[in-house]
C-alpha atoms as a PDB file:
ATOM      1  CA  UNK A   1       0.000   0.000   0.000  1.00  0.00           C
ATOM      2  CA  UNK A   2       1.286   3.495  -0.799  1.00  0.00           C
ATOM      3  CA  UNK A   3       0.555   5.977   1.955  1.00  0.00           C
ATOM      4  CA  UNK A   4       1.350  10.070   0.592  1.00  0.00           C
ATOM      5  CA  UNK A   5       1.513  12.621   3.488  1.00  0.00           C
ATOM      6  CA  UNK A   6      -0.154  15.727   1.710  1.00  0.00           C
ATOM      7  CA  UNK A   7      -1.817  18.304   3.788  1.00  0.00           C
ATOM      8  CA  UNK A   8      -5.134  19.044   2.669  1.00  0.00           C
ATOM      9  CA  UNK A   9      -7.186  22.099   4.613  1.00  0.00           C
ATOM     10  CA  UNK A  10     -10.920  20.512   6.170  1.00  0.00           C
ATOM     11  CA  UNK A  11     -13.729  22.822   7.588  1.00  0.00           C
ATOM     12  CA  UNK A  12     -12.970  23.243  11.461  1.00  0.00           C
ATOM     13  CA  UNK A  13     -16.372  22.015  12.031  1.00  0.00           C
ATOM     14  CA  UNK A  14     -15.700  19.219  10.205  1.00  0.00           C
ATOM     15  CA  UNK A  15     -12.927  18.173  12.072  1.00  0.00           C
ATOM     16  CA  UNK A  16     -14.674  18.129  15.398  1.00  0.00           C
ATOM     17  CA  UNK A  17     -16.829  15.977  13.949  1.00  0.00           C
ATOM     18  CA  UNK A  18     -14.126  13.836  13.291  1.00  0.00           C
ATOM     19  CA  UNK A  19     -12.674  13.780  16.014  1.00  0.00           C
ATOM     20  CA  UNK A  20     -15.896  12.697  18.240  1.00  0.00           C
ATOM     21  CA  UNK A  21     -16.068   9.884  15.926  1.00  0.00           C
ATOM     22  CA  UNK A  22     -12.786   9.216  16.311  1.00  0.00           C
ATOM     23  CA  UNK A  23     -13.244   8.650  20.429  1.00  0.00           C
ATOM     24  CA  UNK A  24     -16.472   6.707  19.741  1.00  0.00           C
ATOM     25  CA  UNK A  25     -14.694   4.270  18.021  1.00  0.00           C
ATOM     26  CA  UNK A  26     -11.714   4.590  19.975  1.00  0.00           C
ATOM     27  CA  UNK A  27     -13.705   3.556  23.328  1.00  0.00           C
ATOM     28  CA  UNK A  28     -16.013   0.888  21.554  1.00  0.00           C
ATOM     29  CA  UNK A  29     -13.199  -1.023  19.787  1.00  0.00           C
ATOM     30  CA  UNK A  30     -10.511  -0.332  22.642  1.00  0.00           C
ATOM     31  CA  UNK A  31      -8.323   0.444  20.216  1.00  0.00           C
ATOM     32  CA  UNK A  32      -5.725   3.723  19.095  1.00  0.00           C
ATOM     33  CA  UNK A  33      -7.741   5.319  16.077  1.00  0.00           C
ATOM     34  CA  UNK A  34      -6.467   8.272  14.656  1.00  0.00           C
ATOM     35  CA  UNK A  35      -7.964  11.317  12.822  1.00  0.00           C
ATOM     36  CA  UNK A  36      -6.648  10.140   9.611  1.00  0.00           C
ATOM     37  CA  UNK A  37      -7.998   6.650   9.962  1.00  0.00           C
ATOM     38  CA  UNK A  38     -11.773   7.970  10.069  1.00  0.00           C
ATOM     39  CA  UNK A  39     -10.600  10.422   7.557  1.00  0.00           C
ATOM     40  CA  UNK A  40      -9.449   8.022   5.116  1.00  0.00           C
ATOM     41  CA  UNK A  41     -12.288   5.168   6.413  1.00  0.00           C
ATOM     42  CA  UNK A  42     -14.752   7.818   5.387  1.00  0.00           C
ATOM     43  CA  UNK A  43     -13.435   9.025   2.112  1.00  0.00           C
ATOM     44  CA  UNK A  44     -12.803   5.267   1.140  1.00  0.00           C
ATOM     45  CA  UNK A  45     -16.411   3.927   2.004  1.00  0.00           C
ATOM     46  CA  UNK A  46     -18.570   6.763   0.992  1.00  0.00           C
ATOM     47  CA  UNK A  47     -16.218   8.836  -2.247  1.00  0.00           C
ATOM     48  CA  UNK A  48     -17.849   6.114  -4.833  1.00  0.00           C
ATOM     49  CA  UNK A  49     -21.134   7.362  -3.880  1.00  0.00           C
ATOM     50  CA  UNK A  50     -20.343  11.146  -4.336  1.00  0.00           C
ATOM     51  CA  UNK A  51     -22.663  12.711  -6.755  1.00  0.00           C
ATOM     52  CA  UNK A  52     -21.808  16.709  -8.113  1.00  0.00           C
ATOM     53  CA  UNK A  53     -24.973  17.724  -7.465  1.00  0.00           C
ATOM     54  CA  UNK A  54     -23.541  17.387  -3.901  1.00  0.00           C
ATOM     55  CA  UNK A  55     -20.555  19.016  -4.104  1.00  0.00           C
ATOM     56  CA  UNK A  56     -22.283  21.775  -5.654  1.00  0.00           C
ATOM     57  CA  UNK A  57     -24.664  21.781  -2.639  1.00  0.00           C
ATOM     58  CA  UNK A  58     -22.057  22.273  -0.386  1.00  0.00           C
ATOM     59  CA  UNK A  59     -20.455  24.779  -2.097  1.00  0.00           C
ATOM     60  CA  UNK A  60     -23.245  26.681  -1.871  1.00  0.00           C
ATOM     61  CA  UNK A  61     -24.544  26.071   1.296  1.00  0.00           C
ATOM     62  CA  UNK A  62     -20.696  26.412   3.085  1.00  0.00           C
ATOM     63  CA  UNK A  63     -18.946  28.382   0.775  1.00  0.00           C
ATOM     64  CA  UNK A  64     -21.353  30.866  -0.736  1.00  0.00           C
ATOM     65  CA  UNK A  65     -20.626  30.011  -4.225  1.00  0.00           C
ATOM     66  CA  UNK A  66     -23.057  30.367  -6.413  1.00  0.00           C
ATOM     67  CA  UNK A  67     -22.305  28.800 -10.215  1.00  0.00           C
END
């Protein structure tokens, strides 16, 4: 497996959501989780199913962009 360390900038709100999920699964499993494994857990389960329509939603909705 090739793991790249790139920095890539996430909504602070976002995070925090992250990282409640991250202690959730920390204390149910009993195991170290980091940010990046829910990060990339989430991305990997759930990217197939992105659609544009929703990245245009949140663009609008969180970004104010309006195309």
């Amino acid at each position: 497996m090739n793991m790249t360390s790139v920095q890539k900038r996430i909504r602070t709100d976002l995070l925090d959501k992250v990282e409640n999920t991250k202690w959730e699964i920390k204390y149910k499993l009993r195991l170290e989780v980091s940010d990046v494994d829910v990060i990339n857990s989430l991305i990997y389960h759930h990217l197939k199913d992105l659609t544009a329509d929703e990245v245009l939603e949140y663009r609008r909705k969180y970004l104010g962009k309006d195309e």
